[in-house]
C-alpha atoms as a PDB file:
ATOM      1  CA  UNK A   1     -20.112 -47.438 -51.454  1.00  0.00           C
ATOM      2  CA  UNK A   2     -19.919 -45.059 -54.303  1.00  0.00           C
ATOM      3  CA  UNK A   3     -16.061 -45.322 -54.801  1.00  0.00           C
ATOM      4  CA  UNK A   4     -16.163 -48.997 -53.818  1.00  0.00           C
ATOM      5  CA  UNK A   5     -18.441 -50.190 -57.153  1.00  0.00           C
ATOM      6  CA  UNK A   6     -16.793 -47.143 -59.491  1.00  0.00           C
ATOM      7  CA  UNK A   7     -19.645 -45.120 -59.846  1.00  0.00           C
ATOM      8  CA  UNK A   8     -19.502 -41.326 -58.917  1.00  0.00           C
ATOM      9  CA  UNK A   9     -22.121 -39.720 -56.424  1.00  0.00           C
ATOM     10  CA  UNK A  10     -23.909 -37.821 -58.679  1.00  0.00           C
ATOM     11  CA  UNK A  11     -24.985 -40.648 -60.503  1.00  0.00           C
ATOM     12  CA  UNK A  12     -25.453 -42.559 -57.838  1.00  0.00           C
ATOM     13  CA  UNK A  13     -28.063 -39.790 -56.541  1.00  0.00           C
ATOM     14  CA  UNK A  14     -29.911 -39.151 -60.608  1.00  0.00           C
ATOM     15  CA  UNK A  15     -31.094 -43.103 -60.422  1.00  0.00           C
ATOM     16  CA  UNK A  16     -31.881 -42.570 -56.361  1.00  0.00           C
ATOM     17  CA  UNK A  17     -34.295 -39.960 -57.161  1.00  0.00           C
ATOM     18  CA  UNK A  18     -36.000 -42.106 -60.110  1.00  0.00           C
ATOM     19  CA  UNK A  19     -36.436 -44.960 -58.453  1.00  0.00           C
ATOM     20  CA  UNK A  20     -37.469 -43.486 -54.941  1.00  0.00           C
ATOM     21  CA  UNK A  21     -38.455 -39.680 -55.097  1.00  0.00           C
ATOM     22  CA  UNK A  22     -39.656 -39.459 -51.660  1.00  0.00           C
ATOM     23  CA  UNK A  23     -36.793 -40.560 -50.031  1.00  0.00           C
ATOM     24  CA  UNK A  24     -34.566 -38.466 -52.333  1.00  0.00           C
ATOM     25  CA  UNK A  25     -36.363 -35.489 -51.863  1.00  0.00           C
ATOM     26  CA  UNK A  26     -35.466 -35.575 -48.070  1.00  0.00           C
ATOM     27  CA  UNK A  27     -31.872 -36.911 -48.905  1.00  0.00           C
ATOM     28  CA  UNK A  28     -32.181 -33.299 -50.257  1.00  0.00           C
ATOM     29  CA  UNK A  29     -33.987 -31.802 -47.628  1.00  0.00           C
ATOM     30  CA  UNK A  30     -31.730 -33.346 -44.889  1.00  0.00           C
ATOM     31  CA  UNK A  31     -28.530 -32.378 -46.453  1.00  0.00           C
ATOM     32  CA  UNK A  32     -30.097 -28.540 -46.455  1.00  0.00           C
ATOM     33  CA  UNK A  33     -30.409 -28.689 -42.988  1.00  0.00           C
ATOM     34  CA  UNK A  34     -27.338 -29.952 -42.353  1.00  0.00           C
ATOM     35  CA  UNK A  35     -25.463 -27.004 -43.929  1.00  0.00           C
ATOM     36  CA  UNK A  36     -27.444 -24.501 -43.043  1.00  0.00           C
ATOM     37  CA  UNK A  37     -27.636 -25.217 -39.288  1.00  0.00           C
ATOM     38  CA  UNK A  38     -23.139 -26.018 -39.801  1.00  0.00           C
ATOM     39  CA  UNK A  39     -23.168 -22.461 -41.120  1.00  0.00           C
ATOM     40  CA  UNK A  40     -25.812 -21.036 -38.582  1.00  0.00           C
ATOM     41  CA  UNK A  41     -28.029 -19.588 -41.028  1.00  0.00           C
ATOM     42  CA  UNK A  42     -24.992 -17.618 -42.641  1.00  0.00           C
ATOM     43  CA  UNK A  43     -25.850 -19.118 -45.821  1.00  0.00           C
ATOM     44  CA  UNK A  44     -28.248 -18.536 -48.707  1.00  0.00           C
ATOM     45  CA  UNK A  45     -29.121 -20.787 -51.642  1.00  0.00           C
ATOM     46  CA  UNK A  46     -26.187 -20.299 -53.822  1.00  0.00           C
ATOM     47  CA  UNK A  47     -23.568 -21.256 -50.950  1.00  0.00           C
ATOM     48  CA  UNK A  48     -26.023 -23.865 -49.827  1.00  0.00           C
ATOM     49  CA  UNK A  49     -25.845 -25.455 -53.262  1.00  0.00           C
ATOM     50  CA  UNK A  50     -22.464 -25.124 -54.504  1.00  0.00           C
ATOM     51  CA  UNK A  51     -21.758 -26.761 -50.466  1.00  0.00           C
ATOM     52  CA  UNK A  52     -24.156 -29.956 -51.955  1.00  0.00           C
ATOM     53  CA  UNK A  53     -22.346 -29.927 -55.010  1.00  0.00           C
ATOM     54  CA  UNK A  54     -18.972 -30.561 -53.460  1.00  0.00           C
ATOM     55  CA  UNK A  55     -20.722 -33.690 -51.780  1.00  0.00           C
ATOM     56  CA  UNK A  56     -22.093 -35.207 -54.908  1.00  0.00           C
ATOM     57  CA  UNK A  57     -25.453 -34.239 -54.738  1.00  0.00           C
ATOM     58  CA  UNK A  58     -26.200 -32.145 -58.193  1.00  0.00           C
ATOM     59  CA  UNK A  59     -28.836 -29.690 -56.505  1.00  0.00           C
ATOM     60  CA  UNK A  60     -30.038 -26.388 -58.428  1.00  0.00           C
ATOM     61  CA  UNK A  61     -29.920 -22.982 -56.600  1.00  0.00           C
ATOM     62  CA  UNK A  62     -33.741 -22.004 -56.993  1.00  0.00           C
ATOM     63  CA  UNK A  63     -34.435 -25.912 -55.721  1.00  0.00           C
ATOM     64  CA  UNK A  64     -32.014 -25.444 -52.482  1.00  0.00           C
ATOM     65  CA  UNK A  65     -33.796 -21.629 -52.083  1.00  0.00           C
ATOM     66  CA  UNK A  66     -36.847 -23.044 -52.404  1.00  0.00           C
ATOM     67  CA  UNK A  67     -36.713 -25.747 -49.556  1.00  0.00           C
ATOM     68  CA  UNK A  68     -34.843 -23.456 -47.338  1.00  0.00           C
ATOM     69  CA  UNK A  69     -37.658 -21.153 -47.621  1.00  0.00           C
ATOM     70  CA  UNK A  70     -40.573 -23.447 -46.615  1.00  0.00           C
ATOM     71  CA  UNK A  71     -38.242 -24.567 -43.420  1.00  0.00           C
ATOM     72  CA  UNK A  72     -37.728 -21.556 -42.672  1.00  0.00           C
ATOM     73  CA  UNK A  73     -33.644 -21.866 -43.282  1.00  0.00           C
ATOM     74  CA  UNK A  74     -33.361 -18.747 -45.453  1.00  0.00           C
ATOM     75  CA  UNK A  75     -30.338 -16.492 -44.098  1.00  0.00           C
ATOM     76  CA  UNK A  76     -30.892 -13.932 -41.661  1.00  0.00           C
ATOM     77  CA  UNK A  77     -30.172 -10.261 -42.562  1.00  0.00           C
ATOM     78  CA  UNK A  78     -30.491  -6.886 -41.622  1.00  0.00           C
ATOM     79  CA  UNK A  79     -29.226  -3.340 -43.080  1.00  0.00           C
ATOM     80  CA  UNK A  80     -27.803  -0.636 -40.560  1.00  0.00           C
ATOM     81  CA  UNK A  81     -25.062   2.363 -41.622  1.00  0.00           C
ATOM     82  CA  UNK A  82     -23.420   4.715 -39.184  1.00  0.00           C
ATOM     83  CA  UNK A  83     -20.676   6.787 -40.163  1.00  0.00           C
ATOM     84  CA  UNK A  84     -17.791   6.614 -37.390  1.00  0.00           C
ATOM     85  CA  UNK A  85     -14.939   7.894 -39.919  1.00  0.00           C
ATOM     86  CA  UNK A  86     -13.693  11.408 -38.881  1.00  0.00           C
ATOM     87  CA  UNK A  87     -11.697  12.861 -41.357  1.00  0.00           C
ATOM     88  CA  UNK A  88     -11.587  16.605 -39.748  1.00  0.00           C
ATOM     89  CA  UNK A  89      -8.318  16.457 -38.546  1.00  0.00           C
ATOM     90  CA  UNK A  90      -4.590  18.293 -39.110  1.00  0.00           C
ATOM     91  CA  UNK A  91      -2.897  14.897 -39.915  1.00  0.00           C
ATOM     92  CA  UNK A  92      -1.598  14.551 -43.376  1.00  0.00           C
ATOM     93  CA  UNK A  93      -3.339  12.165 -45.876  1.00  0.00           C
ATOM     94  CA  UNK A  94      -1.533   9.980 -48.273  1.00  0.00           C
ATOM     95  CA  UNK A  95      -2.466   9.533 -52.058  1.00  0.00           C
ATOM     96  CA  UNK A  96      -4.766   6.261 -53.148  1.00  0.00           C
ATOM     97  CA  UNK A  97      -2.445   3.860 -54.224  1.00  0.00           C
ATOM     98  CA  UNK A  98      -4.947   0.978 -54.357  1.00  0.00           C
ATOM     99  CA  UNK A  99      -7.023   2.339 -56.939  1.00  0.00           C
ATOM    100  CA  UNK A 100      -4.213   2.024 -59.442  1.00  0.00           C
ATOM    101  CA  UNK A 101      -2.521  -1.324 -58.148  1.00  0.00           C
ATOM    102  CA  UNK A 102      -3.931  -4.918 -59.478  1.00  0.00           C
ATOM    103  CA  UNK A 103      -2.750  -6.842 -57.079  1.00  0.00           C
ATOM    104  CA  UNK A 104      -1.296 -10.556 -58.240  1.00  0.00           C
ATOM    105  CA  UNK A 105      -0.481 -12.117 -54.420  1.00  0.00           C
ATOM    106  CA  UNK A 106      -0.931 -11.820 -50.912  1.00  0.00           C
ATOM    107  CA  UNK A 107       0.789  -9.486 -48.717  1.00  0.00           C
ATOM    108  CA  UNK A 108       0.812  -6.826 -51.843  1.00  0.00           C
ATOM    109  CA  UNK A 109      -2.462  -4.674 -50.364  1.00  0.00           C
ATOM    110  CA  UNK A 110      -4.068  -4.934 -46.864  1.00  0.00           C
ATOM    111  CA  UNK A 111      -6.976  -2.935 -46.448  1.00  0.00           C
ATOM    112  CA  UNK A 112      -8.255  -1.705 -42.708  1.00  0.00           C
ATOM    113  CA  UNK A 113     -11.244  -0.350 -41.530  1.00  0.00           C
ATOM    114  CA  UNK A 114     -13.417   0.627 -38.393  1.00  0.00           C
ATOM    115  CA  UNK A 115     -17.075  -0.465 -37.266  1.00  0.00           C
ATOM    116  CA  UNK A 116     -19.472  -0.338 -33.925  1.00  0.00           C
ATOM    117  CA  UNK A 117     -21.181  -2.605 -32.446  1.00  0.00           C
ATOM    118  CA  UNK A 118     -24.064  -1.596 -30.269  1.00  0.00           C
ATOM    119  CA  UNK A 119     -24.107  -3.596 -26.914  1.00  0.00           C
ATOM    120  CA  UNK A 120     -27.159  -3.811 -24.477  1.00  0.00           C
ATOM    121  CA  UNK A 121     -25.677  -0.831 -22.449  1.00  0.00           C
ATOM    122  CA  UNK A 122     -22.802   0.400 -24.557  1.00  0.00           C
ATOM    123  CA  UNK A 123     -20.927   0.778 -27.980  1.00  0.00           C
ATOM    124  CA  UNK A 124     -17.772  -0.824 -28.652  1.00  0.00           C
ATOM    125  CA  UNK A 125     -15.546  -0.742 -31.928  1.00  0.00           C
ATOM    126  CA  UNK A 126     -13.918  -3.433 -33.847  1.00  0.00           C
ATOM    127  CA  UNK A 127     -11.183  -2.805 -36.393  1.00  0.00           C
ATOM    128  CA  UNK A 128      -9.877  -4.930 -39.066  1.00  0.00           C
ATOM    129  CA  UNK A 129      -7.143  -5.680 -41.560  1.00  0.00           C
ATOM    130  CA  UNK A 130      -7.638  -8.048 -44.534  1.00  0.00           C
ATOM    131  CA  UNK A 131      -5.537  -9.118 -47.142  1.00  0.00           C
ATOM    132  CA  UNK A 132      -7.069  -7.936 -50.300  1.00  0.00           C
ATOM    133  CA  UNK A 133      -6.129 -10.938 -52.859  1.00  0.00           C
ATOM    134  CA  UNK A 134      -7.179 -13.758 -50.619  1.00  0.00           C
ATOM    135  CA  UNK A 135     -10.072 -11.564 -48.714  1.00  0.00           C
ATOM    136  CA  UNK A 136      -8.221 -13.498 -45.175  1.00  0.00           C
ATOM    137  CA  UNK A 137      -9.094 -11.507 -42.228  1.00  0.00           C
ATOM    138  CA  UNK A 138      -5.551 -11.093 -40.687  1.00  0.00           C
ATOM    139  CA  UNK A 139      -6.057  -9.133 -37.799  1.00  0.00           C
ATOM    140  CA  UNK A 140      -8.636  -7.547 -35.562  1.00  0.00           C
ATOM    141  CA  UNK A 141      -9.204  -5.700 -32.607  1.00  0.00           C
ATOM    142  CA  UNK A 142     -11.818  -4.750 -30.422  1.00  0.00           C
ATOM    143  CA  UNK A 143     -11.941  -2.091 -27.468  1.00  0.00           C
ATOM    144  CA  UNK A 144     -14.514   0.443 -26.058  1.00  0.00           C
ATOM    145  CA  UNK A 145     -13.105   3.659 -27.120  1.00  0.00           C
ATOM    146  CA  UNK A 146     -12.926   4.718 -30.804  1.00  0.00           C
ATOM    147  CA  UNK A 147      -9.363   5.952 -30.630  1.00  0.00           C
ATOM    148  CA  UNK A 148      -6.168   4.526 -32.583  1.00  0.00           C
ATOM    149  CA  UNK A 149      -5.512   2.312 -30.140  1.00  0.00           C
ATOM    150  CA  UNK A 150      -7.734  -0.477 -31.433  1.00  0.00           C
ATOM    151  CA  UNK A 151      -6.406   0.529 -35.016  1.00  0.00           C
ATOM    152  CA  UNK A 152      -3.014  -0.036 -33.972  1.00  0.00           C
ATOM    153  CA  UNK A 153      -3.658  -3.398 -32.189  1.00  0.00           C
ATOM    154  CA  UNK A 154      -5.219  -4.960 -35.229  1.00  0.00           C
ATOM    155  CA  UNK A 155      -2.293  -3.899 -37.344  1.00  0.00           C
ATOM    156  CA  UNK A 156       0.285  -5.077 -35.048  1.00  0.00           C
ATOM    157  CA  UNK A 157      -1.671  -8.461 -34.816  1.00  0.00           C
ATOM    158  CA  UNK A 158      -1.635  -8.341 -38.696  1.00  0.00           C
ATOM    159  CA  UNK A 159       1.880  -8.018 -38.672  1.00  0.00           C
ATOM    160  CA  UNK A 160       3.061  -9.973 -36.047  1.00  0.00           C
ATOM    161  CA  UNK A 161       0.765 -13.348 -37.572  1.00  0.00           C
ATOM    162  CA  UNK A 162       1.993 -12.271 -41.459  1.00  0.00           C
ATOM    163  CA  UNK A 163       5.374 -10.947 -41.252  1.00  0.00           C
ATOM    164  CA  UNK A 164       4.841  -8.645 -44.415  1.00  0.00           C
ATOM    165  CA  UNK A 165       7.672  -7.767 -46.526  1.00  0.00           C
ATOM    166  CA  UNK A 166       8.725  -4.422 -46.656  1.00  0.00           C
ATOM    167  CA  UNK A 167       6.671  -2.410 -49.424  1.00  0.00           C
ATOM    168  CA  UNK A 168       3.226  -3.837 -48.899  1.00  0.00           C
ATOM    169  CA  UNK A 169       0.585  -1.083 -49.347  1.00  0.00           C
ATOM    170  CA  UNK A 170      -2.059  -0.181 -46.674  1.00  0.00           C
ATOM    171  CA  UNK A 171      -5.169   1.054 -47.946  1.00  0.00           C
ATOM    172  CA  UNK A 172      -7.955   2.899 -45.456  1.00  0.00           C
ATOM    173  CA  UNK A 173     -10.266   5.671 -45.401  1.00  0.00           C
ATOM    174  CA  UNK A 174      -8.816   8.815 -43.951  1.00  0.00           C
ATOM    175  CA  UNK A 175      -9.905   8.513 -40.591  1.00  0.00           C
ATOM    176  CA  UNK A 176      -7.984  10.338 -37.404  1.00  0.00           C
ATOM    177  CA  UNK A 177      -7.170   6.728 -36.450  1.00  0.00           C
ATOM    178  CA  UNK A 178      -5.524   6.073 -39.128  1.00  0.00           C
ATOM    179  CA  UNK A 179      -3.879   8.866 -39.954  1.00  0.00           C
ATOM    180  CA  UNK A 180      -2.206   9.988 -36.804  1.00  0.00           C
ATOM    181  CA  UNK A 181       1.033  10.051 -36.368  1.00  0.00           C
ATOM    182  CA  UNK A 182       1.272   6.574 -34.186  1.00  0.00           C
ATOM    183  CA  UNK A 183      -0.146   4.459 -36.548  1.00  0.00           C
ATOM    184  CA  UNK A 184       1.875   5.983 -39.599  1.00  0.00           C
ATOM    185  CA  UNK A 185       4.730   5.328 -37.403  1.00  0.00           C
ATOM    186  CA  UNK A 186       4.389   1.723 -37.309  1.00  0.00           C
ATOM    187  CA  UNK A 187       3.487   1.406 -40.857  1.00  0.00           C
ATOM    188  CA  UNK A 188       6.968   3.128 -41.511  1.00  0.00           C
ATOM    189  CA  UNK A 189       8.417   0.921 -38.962  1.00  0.00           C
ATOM    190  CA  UNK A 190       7.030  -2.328 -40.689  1.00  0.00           C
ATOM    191  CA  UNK A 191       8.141  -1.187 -43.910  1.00  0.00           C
ATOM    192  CA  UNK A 192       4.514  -0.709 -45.224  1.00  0.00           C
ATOM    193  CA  UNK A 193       3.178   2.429 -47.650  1.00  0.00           C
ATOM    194  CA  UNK A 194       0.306   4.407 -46.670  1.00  0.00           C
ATOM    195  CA  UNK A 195      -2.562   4.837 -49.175  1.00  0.00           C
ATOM    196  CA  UNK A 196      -6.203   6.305 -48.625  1.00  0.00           C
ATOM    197  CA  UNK A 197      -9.476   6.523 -49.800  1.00  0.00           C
ATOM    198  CA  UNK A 198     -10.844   9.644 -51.651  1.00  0.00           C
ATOM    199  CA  UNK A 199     -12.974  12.146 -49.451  1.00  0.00           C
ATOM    200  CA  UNK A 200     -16.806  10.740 -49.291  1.00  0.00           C
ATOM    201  CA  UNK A 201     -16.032   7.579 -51.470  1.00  0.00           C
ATOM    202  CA  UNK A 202     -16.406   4.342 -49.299  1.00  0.00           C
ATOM    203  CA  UNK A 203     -16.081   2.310 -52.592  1.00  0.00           C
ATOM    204  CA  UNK A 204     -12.717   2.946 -52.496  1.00  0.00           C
ATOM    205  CA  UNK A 205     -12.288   0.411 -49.553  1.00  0.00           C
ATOM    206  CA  UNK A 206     -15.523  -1.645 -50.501  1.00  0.00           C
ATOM    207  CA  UNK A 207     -13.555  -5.096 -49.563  1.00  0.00           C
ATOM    208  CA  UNK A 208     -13.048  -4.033 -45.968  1.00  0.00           C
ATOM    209  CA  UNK A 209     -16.345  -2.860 -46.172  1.00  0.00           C
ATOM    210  CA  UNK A 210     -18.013  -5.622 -47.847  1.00  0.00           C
ATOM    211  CA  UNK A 211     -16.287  -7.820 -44.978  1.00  0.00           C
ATOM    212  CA  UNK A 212     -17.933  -5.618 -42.424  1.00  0.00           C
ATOM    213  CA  UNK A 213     -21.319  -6.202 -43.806  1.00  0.00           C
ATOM    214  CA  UNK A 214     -20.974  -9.958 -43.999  1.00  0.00           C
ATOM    215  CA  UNK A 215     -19.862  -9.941 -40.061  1.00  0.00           C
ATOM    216  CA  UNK A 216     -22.688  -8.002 -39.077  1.00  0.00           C
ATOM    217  CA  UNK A 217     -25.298  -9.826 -41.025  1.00  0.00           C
ATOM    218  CA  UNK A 218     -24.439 -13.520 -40.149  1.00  0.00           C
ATOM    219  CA  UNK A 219     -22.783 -12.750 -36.316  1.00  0.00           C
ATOM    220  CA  UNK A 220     -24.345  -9.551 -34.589  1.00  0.00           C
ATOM    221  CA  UNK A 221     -27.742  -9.107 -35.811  1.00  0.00           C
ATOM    222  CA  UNK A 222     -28.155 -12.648 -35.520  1.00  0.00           C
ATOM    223  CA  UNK A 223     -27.148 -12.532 -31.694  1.00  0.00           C
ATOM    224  CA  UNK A 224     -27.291 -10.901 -28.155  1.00  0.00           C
ATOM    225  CA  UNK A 225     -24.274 -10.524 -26.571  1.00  0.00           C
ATOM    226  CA  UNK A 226     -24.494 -10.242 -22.866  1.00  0.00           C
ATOM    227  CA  UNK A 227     -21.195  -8.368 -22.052  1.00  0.00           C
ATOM    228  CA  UNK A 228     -17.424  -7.247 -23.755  1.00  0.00           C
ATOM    229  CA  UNK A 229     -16.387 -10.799 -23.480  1.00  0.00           C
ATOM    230  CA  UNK A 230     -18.869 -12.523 -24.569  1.00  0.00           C
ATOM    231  CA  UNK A 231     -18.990 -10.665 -27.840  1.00  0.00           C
ATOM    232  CA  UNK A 232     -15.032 -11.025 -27.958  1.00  0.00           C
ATOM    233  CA  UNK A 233     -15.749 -14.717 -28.134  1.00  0.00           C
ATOM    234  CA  UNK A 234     -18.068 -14.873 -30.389  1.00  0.00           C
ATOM    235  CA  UNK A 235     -15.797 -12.576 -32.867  1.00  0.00           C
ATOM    236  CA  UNK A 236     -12.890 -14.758 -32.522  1.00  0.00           C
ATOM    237  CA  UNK A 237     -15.189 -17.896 -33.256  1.00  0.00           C
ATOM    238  CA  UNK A 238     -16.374 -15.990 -36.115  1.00  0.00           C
ATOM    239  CA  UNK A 239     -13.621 -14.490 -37.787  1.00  0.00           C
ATOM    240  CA  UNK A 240     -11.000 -16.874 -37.234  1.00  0.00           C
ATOM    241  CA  UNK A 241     -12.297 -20.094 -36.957  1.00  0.00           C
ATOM    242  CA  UNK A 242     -15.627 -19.289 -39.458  1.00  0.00           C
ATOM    243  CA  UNK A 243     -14.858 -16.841 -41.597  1.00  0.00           C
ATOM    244  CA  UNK A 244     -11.300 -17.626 -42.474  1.00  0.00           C
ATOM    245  CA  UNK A 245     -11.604 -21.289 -42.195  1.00  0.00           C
ATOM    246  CA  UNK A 246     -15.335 -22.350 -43.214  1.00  0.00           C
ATOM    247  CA  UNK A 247     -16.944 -19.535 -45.064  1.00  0.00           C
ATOM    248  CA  UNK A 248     -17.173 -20.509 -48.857  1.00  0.00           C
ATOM    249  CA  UNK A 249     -16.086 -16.894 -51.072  1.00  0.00           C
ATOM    250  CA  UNK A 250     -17.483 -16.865 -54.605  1.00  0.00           C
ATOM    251  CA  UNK A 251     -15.211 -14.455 -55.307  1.00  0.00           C
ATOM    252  CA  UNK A 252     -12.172 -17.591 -54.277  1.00  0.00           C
ATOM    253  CA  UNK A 253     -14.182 -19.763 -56.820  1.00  0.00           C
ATOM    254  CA  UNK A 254     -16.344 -21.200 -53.655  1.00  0.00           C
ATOM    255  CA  UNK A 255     -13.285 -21.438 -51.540  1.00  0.00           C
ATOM    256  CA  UNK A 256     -12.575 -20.472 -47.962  1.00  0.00           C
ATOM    257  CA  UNK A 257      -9.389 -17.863 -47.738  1.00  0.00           C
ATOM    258  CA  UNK A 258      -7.359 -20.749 -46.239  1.00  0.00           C
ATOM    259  CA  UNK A 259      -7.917 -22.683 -48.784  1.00  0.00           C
ATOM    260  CA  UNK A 260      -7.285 -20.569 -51.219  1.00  0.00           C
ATOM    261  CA  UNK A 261      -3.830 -19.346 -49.996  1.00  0.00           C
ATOM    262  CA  UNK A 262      -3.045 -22.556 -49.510  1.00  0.00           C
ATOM    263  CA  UNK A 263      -3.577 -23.531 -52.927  1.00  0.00           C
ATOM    264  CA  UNK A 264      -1.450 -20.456 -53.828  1.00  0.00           C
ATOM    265  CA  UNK A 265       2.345 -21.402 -55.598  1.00  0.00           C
ATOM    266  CA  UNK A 266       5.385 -20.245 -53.701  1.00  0.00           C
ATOM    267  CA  UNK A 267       6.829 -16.915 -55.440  1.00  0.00           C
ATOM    268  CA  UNK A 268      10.250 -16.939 -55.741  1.00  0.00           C
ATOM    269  CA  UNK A 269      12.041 -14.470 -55.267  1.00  0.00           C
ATOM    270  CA  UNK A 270       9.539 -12.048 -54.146  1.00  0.00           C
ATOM    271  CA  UNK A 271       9.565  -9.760 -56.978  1.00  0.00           C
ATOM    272  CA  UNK A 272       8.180 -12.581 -59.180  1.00  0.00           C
ATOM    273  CA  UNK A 273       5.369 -12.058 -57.324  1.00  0.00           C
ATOM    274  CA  UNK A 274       4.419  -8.607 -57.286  1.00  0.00           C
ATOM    275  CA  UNK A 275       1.684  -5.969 -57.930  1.00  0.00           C
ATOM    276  CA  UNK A 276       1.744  -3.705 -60.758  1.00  0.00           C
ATOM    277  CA  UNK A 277       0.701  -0.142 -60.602  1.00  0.00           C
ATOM    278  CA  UNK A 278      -0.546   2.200 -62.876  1.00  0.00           C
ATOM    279  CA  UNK A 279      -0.076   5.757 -63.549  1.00  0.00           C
ATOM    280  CA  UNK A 280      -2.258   8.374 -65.595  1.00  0.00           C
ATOM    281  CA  UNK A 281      -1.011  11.032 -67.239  1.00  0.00           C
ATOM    282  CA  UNK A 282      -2.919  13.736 -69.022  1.00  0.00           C
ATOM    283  CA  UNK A 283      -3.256  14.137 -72.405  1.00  0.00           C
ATOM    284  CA  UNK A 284      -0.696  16.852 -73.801  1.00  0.00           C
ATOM    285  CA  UNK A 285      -2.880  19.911 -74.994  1.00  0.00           C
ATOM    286  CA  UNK A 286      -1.570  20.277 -79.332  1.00  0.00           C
ATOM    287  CA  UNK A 287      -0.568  23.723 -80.218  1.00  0.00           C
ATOM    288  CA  UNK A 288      -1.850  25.801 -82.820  1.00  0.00           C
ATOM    289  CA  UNK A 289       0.568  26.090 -85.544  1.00  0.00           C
ATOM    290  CA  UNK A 290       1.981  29.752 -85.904  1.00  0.00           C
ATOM    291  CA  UNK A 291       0.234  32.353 -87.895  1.00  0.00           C
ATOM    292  CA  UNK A 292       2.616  33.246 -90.648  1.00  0.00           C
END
């Protein structure tokens, strides 16, 4: 109707809520709902809003919190850390490139990482790659055993659904599973270069880990998983379908990581499109001048 007499939505919802309040204010409340039951309860306020926003409706953030809070919509979370890096091992580590690279594209950095998830009568581990410029969860992996073998098959899913170029940097911490000699032996193989985190520094990979936190706040805590494969469903619903697909990023200006590779030009050739990296050297110490 809106586009049909040239008005946009935004005005047409100002003169709704002056000339009928109540109905407006649950035009409000019913779009809320909407979102935040689309988004299971993944959202907050500020996603909530900017999600109104792109459908015309001009909603502030402390408005949106404030109604989501008396209907109880307010996101679900829950804080839990467990360290499950072991980086006591003989295997050789590899210098931190990422720290020094600012990454312009996609398939420049991918950054991996390793977390449990605590089943009714078991742990199992899920591993992860992401693309670090678009934040796109490109491959994941889940098994029962904490070994490389579930680091290795979310890599080789990474690959196999990306087809990296040859040079693109891996970033992880230094963990056995990443640093044994299988897995450096398909980064070789795909052409990829090896970079870790510094000892006791997880802010060195704080995407991967900031993806990690996300999954476990707005999937596991906020579900019980009855077995392996039901959980294994639920991750691929998640991370795929949600997370990739659905879930707005602020960091993507409010864009989902589909959307905003999409959006993305074609580089060509590929070094137009290319990270830079920077390297420190110290300052040279000045020398006295000689006594004469």
């Amino acid at each position: 109707m809106c586009y049909l007499a040239g008005v946009s939505r935004a005005s047409f919802y100002r003169d709704y809520e002056e000339a009928a309040p109540d109905e407006a204010e649950m035009a409000v409340r019913a779009a809320i709902h909407e979102e935040a039951l689309k988004h299971r309860r993944r959202y907050g306020g500020r996603r909530i809003s900017r999600a109104l926003r792109g459908r015309g409706m001009l909603v502030g953030r402390h408005r949106v919190t404030r109604i989501m809070r008396e209907d109880n919509l307010l996101a679900i979370r829950h804080r839990k850390y467990v360290l499950t890096t072991d980086s006591q091992h003989d295997h050789p580590v590899y210098v931190n490139l990422a720290r020094r690279m600012t990454v312009t594209g996609v398939n420049q950095l991918w950054v991996a990482d390793i977390t449990y998830i605590r089943l009714r009568t078991e742990f199992v581990y899920l591993a992860v790659a992401m693309d670090r410029f678009s934040r796109k969860a490109i491959g994941w992996a889940l098994d029962r055993s904490l070994s490389a073998t579930v680091a290795l098959a979310a890599l080789q899913q990474a690959i196999a659904r990306r087809q990296p170029p040859p040079g693109v940097v891996h970033h992880s911490d230094r963990g056995v599973q990443y640093a044994c000699s299988d897995y450096v032996a398909a980064l070789q193989a795909g052409g990829m270069l090896a970079s870790m985190s510094r000892p006791g520094n997880p802010y060195d990979n704080a995407f991967c880990e900031s993806f990690m936190k996300t999954l476990k706040q707005e999937e596991i805590y906020c579900n019980q998983y009855r077995d392996f494969a039901e959980l294994s469903a639920h991750l691929e619903e998640f991370i795929d379908n949600y997370y990739n697909r659905l879930r707005l990023h602020s960091a993507l200006g409010y864009r989902t990581p589909e959307e905003f590779e999409q959006a993305l030009p074609i580089a060509t050739p590929p070094a137009v499109d290319a990270a830079t990296m920077d390297y420190f050297q110290p300052p040279r110490r000045q020398e006295a001048p000689a006594k004469s």
